[in-house]
PDB file of N, CA and C in Angstrom:
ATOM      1  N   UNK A   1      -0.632  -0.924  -8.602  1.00  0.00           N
ATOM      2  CA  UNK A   1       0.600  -1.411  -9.168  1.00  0.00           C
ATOM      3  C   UNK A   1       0.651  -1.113 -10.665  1.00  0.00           C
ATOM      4  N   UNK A   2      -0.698  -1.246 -11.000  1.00  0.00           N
ATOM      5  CA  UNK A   2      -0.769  -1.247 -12.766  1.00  0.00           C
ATOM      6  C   UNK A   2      -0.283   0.335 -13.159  1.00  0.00           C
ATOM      7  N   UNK A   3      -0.791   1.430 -12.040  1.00  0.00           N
ATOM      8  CA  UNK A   3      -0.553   2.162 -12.189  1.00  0.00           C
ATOM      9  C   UNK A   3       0.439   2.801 -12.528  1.00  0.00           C
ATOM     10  N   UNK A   4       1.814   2.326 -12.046  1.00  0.00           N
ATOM     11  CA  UNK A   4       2.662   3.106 -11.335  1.00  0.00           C
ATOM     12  C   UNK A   4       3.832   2.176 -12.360  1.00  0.00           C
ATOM     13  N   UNK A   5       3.285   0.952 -13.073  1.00  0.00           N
ATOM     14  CA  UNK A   5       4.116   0.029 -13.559  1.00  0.00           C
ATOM     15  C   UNK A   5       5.252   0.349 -14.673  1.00  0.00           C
ATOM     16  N   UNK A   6       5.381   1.873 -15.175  1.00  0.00           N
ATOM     17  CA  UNK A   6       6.150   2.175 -16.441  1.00  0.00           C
ATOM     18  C   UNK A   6       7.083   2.793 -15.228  1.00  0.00           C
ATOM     19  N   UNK A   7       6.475   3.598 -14.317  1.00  0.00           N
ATOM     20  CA  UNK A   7       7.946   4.374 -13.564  1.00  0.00           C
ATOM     21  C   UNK A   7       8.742   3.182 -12.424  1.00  0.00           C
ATOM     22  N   UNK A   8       8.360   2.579 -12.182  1.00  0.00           N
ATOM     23  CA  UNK A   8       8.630   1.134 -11.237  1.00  0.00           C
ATOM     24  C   UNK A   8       9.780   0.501 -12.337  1.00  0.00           C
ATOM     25  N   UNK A   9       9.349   0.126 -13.564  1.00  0.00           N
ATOM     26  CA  UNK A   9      10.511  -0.451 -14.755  1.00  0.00           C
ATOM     27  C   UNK A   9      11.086   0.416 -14.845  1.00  0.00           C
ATOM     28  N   UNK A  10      11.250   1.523 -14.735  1.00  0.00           N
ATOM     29  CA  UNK A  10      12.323   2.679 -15.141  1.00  0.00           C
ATOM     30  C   UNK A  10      13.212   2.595 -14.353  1.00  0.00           C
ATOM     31  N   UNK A  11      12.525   2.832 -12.750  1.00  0.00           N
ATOM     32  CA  UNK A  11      13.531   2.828 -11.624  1.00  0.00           C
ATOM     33  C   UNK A  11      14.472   1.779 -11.391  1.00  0.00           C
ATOM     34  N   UNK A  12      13.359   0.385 -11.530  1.00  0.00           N
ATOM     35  CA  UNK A  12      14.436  -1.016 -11.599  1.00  0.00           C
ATOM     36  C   UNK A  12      15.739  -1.113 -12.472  1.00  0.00           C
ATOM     37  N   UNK A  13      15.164  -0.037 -13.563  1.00  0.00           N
ATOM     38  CA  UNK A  13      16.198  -0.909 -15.005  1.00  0.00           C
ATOM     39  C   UNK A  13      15.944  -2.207 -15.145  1.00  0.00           C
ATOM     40  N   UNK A  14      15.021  -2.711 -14.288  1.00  0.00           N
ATOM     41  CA  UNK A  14      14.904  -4.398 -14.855  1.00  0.00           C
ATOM     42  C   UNK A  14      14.398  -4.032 -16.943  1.00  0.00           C
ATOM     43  N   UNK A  15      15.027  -5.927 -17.376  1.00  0.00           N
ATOM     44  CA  UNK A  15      14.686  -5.161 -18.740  1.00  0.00           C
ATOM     45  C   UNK A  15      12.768  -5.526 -19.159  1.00  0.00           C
ATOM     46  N   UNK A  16      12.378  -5.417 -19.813  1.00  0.00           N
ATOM     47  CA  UNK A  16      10.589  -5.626 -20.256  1.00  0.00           C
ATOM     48  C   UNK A  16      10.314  -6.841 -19.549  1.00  0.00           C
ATOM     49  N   UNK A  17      11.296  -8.224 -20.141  1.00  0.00           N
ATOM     50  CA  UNK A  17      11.331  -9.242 -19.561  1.00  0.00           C
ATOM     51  C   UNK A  17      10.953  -9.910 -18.736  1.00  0.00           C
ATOM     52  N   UNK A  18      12.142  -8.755 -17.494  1.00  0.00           N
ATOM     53  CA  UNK A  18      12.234  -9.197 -16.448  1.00  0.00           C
ATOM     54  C   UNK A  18      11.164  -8.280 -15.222  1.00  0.00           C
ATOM     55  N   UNK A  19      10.520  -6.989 -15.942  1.00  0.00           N
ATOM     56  CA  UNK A  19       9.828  -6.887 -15.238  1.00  0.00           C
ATOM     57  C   UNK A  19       8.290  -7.230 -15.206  1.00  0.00           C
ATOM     58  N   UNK A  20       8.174  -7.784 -16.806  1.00  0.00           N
ATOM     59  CA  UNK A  20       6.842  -8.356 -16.507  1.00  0.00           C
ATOM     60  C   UNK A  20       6.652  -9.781 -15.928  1.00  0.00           C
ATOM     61  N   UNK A  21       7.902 -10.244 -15.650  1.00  0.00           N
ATOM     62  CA  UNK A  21       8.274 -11.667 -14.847  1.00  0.00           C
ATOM     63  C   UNK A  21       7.850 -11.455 -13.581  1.00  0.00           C
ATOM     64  N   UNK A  22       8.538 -10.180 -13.154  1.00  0.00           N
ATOM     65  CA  UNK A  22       8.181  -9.939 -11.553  1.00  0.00           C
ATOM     66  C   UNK A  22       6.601  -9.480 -11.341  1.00  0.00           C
ATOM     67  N   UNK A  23       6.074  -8.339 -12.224  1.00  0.00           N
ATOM     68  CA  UNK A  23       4.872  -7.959 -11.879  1.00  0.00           C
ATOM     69  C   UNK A  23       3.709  -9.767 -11.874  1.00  0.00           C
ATOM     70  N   UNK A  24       4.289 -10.231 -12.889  1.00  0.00           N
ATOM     71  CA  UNK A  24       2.775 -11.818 -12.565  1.00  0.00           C
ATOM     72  C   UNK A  24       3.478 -12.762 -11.538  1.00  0.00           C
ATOM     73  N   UNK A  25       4.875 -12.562 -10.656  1.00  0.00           N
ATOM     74  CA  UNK A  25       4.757 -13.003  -9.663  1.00  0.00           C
ATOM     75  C   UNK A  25       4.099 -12.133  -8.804  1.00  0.00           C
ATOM     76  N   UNK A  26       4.004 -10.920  -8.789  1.00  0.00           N
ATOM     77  CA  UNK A  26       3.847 -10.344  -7.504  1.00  0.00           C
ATOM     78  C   UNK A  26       2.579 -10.551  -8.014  1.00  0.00           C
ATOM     79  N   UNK A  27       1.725 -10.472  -8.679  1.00  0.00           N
ATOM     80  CA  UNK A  27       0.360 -10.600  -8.942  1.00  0.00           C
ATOM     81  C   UNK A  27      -0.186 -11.913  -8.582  1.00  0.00           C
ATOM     82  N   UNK A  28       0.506 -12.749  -8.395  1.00  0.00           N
ATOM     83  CA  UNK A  28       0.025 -14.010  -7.999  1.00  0.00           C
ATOM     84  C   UNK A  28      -0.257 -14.273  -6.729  1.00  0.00           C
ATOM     85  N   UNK A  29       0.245 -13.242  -6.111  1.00  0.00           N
ATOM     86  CA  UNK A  29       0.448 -13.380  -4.436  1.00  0.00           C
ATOM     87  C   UNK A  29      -0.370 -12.544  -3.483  1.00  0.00           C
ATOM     88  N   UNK A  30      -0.956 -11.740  -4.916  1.00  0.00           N
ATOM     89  CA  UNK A  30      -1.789 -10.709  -4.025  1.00  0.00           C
ATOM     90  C   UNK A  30      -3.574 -11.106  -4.058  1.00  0.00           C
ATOM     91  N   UNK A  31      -3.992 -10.814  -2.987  1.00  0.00           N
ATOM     92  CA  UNK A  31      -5.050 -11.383  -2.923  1.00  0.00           C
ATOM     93  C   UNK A  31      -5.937 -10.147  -2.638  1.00  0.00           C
ATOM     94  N   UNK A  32      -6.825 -10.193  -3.442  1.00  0.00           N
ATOM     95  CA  UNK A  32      -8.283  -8.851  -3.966  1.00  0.00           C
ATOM     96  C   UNK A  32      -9.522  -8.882  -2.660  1.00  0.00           C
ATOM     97  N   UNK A  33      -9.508  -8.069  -1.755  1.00  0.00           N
ATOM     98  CA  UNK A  33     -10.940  -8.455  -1.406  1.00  0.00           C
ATOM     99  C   UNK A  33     -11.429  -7.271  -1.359  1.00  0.00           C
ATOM    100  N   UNK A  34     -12.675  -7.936  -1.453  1.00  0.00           N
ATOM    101  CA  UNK A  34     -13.977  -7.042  -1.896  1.00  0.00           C
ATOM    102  C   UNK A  34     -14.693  -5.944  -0.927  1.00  0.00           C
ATOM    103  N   UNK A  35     -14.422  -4.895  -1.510  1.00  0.00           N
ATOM    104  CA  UNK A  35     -15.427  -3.562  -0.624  1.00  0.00           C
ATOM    105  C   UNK A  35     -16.093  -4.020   0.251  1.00  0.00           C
ATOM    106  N   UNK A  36     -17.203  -5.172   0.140  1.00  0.00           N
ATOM    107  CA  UNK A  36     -18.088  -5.299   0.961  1.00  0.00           C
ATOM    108  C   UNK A  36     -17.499  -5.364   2.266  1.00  0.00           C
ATOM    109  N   UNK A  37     -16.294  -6.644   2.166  1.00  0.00           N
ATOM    110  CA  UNK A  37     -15.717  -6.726   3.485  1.00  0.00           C
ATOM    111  C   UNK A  37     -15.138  -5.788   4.333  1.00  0.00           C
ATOM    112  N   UNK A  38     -14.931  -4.719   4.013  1.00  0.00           N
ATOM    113  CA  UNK A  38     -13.973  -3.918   4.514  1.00  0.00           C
ATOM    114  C   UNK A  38     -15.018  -2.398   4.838  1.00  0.00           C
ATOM    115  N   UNK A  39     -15.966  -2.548   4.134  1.00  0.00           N
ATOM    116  CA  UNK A  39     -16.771  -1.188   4.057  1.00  0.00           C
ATOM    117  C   UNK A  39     -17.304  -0.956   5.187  1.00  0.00           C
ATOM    118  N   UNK A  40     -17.466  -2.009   6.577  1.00  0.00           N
ATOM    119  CA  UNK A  40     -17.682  -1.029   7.491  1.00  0.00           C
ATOM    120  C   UNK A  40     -16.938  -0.365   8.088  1.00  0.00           C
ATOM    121  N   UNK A  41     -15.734  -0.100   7.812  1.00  0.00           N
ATOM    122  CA  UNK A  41     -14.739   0.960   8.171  1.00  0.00           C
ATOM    123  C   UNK A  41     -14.651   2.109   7.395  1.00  0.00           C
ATOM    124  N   UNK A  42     -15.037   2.095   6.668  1.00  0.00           N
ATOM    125  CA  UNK A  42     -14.884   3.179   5.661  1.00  0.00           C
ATOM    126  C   UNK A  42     -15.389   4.957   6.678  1.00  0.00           C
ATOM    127  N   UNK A  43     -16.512   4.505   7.289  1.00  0.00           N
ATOM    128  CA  UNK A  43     -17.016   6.119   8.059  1.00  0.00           C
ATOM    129  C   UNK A  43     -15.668   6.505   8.707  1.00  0.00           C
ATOM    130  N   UNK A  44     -14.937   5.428   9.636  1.00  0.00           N
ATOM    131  CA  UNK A  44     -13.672   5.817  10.445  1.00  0.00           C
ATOM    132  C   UNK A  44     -12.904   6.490   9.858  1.00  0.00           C
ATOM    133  N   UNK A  45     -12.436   5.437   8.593  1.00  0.00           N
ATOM    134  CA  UNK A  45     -11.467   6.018   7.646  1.00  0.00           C
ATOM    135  C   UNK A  45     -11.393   7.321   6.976  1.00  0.00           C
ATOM    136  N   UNK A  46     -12.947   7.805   6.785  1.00  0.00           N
ATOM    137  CA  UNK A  46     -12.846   8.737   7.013  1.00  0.00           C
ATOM    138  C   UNK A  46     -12.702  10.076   7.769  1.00  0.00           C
ATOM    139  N   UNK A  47     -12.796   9.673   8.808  1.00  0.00           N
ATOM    140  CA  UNK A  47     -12.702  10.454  10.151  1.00  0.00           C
ATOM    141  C   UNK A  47     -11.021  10.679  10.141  1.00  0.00           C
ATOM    142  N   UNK A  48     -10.310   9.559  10.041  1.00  0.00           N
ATOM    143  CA  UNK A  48      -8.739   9.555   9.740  1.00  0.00           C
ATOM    144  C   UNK A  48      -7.889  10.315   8.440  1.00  0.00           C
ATOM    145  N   UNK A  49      -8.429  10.513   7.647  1.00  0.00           N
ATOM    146  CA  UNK A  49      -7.567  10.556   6.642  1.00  0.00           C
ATOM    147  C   UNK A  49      -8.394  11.677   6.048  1.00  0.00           C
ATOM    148  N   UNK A  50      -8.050  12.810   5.027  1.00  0.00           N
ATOM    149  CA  UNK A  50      -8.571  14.082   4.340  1.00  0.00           C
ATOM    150  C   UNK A  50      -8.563  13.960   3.236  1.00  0.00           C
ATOM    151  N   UNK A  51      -8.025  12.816   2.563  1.00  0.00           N
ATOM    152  CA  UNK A  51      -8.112  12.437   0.745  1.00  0.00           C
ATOM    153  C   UNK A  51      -9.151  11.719   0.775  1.00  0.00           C
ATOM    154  N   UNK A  52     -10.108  12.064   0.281  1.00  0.00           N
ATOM    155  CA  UNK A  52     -11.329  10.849  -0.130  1.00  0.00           C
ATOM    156  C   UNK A  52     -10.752   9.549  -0.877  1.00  0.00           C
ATOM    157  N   UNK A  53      -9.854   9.627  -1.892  1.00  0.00           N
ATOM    158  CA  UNK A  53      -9.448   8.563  -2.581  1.00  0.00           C
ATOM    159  C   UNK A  53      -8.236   8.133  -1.784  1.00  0.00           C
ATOM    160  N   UNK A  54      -8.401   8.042  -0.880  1.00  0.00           N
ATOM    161  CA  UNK A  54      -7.516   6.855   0.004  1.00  0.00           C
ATOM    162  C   UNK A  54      -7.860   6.171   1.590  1.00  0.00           C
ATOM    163  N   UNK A  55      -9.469   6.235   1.601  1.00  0.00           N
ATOM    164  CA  UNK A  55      -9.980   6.137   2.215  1.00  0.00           C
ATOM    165  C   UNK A  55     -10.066   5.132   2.939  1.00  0.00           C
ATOM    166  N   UNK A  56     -10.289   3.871   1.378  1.00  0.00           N
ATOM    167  CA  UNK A  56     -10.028   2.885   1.244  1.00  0.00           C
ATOM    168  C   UNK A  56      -9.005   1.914   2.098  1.00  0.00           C
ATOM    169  N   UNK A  57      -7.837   2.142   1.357  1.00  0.00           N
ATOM    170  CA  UNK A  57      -6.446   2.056   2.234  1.00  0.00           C
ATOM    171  C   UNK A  57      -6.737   2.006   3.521  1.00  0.00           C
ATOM    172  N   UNK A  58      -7.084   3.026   4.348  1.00  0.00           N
ATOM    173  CA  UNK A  58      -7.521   3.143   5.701  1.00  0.00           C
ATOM    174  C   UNK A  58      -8.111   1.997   6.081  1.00  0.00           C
ATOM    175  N   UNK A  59      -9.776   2.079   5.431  1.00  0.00           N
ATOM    176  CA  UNK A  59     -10.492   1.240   6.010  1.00  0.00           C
ATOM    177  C   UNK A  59      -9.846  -0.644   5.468  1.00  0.00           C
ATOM    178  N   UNK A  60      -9.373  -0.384   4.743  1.00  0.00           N
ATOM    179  CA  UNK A  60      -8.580  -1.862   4.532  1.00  0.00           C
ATOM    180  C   UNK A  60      -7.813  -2.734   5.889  1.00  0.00           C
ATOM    181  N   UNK A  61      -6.961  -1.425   6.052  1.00  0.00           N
ATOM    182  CA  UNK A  61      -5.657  -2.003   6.973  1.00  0.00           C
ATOM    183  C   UNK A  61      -6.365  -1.801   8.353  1.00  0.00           C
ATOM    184  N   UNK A  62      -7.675  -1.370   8.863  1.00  0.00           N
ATOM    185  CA  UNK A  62      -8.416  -1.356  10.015  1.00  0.00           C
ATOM    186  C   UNK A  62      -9.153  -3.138   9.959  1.00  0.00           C
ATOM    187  N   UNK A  63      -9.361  -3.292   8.781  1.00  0.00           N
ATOM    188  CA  UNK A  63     -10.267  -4.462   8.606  1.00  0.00           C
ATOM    189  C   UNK A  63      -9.473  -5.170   8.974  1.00  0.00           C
ATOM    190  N   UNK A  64      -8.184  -5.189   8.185  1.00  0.00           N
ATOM    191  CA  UNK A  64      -6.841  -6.598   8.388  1.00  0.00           C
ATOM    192  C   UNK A  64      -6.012  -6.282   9.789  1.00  0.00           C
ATOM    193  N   UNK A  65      -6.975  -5.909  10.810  1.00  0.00           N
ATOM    194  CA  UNK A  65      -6.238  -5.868  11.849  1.00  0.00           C
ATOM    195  C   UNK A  65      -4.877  -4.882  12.100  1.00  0.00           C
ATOM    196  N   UNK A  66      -5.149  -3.707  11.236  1.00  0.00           N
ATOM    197  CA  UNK A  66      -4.283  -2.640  11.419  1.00  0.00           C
ATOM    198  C   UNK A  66      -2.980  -3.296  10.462  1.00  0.00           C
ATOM    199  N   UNK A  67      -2.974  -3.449   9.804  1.00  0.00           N
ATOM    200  CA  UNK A  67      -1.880  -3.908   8.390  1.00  0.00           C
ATOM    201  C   UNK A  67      -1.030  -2.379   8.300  1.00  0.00           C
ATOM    202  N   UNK A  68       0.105  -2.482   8.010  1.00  0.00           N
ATOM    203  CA  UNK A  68       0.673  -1.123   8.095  1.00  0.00           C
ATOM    204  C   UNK A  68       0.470  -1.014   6.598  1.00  0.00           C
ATOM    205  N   UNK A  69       0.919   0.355   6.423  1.00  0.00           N
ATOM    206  CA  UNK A  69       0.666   1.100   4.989  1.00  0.00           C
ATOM    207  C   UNK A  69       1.770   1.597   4.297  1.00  0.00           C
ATOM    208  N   UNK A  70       1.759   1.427   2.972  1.00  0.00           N
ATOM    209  CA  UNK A  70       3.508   1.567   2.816  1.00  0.00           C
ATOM    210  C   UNK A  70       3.156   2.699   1.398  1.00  0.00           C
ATOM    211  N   UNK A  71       3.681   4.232   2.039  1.00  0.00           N
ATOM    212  CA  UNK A  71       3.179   5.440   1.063  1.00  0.00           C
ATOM    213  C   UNK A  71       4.065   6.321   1.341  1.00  0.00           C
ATOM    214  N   UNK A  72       4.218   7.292  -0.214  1.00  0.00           N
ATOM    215  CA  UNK A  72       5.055   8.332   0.568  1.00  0.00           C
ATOM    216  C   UNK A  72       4.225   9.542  -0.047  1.00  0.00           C
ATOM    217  N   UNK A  73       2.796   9.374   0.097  1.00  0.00           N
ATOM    218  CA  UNK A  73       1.559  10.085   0.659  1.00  0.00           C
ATOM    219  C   UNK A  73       1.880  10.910   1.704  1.00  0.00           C
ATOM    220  N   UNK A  74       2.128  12.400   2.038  1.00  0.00           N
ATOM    221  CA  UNK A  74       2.471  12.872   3.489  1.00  0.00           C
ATOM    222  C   UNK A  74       1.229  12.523   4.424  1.00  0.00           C
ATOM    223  N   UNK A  75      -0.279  12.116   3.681  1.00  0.00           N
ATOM    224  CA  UNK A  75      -1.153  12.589   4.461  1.00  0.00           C
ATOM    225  C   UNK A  75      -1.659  11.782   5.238  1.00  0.00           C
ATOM    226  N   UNK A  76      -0.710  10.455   4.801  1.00  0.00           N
ATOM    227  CA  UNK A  76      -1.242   9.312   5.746  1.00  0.00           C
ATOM    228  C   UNK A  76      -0.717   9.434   6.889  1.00  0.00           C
ATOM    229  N   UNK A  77       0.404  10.341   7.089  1.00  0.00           N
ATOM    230  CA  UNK A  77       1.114  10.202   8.399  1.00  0.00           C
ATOM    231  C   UNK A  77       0.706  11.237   9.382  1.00  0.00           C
ATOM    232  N   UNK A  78      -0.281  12.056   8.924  1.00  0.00           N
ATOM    233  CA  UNK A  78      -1.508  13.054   9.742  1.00  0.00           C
ATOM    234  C   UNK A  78      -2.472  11.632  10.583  1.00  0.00           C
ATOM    235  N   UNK A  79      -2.558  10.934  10.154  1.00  0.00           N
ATOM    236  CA  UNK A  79      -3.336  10.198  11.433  1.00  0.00           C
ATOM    237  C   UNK A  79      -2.288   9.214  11.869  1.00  0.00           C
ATOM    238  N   UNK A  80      -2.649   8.656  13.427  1.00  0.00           N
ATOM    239  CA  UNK A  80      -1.822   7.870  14.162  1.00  0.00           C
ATOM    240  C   UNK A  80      -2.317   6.670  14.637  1.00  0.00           C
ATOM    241  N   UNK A  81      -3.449   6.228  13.973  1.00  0.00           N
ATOM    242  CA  UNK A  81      -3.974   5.234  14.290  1.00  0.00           C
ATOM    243  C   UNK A  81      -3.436   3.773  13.257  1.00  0.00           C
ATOM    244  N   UNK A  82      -3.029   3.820  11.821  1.00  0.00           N
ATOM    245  CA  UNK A  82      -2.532   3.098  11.168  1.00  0.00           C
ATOM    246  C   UNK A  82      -1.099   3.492  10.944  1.00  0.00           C
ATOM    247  N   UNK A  83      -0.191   2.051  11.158  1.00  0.00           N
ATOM    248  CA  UNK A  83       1.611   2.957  11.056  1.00  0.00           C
ATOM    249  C   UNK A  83       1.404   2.659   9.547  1.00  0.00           C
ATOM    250  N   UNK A  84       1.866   3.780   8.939  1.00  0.00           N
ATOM    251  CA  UNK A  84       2.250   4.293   8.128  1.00  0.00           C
ATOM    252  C   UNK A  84       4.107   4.052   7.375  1.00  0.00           C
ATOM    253  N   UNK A  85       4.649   3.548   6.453  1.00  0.00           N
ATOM    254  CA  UNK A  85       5.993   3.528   6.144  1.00  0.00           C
ATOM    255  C   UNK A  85       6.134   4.535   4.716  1.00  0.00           C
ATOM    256  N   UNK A  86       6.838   5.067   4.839  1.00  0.00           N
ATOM    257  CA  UNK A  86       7.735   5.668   3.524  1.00  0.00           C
ATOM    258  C   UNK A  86       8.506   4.749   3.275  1.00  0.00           C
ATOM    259  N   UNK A  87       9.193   4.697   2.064  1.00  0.00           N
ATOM    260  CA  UNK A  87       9.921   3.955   1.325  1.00  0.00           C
ATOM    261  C   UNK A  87      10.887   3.704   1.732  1.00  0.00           C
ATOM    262  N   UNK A  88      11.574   4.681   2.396  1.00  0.00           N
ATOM    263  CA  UNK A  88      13.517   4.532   3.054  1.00  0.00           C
ATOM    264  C   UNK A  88      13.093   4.029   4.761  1.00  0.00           C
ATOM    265  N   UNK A  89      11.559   5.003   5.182  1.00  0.00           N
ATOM    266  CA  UNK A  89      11.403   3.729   6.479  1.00  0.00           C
ATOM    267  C   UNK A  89      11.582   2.431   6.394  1.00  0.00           C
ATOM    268  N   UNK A  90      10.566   1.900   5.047  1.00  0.00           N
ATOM    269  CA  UNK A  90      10.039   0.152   4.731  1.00  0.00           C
ATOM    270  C   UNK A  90      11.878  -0.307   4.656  1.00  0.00           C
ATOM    271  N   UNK A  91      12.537  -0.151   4.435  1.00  0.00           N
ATOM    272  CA  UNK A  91      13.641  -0.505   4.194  1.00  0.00           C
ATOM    273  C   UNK A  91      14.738  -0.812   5.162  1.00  0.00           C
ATOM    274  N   UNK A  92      14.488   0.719   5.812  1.00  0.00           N
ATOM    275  CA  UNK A  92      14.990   0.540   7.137  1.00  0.00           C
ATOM    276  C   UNK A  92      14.390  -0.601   8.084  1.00  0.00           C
ATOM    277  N   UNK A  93      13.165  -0.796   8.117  1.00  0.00           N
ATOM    278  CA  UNK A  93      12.411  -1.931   9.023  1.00  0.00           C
ATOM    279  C   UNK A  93      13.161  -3.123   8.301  1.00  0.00           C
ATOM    280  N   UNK A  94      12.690  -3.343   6.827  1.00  0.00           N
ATOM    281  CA  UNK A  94      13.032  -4.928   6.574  1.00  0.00           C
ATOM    282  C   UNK A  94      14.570  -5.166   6.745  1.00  0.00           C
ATOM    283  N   UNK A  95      15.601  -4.260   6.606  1.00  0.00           N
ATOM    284  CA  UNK A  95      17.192  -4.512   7.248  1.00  0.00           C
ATOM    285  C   UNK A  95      17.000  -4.738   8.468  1.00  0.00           C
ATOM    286  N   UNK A  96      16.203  -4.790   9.640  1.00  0.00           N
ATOM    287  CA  UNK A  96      16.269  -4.846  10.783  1.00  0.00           C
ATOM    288  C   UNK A  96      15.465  -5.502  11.366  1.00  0.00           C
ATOM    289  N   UNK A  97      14.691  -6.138  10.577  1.00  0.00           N
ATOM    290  CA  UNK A  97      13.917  -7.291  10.729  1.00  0.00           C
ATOM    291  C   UNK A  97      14.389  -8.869  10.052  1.00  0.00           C
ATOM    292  N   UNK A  98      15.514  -8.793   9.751  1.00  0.00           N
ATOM    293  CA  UNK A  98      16.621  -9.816   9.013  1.00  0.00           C
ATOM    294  C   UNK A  98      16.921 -10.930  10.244  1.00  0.00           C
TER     295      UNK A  98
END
């Protein structure tokens, strides 16, 4: 999130304000867990996925019981074992999950 946080305020137009209002809510809600837990998936994850640095991701959403993944990464959608959303999918789902 930290990453991505100057083009995210751009896109919003929210103003400084209001988007560092939203980023320490959304930060409040997100909950960190630790490699250890998740690392015995990691061999799979790799078996799934061809980016080493998103391996992770994989073995995450295997740990949390297949958690979908929300990227517009093409390469996550080369494996079929975790659903995968693009941005105009995630959107399409949450209008239709109303």
């Amino acid at each position: 999130m930290e990453e991505h946080k100057r083009e995210i305020k751009e896109l919003s137009r929210l103003s400084k304000e209001e988007s560092d209002r939203l980023f320490k809510e959304l930060k409040s809600k997100i909950e960190i867990i630790p490699k250890e837990k998740f690392g015995i998936f990691l061999s799979k994850a790799n078996e799934l996925i061809s980016d080493p640095n998103d391996t992770e991701y994989i073995a995450l959403s295997l740990y949390m019981k297949d958690i979908p993944i929300w990227s517009e990464d093409k390469h996550f959608k080369q494996q079929l074992l975790i659903r995968v959303f693009a941005t105009d999918e995630l959107i399409k789902y949450l209008k239709l999950s109303k």
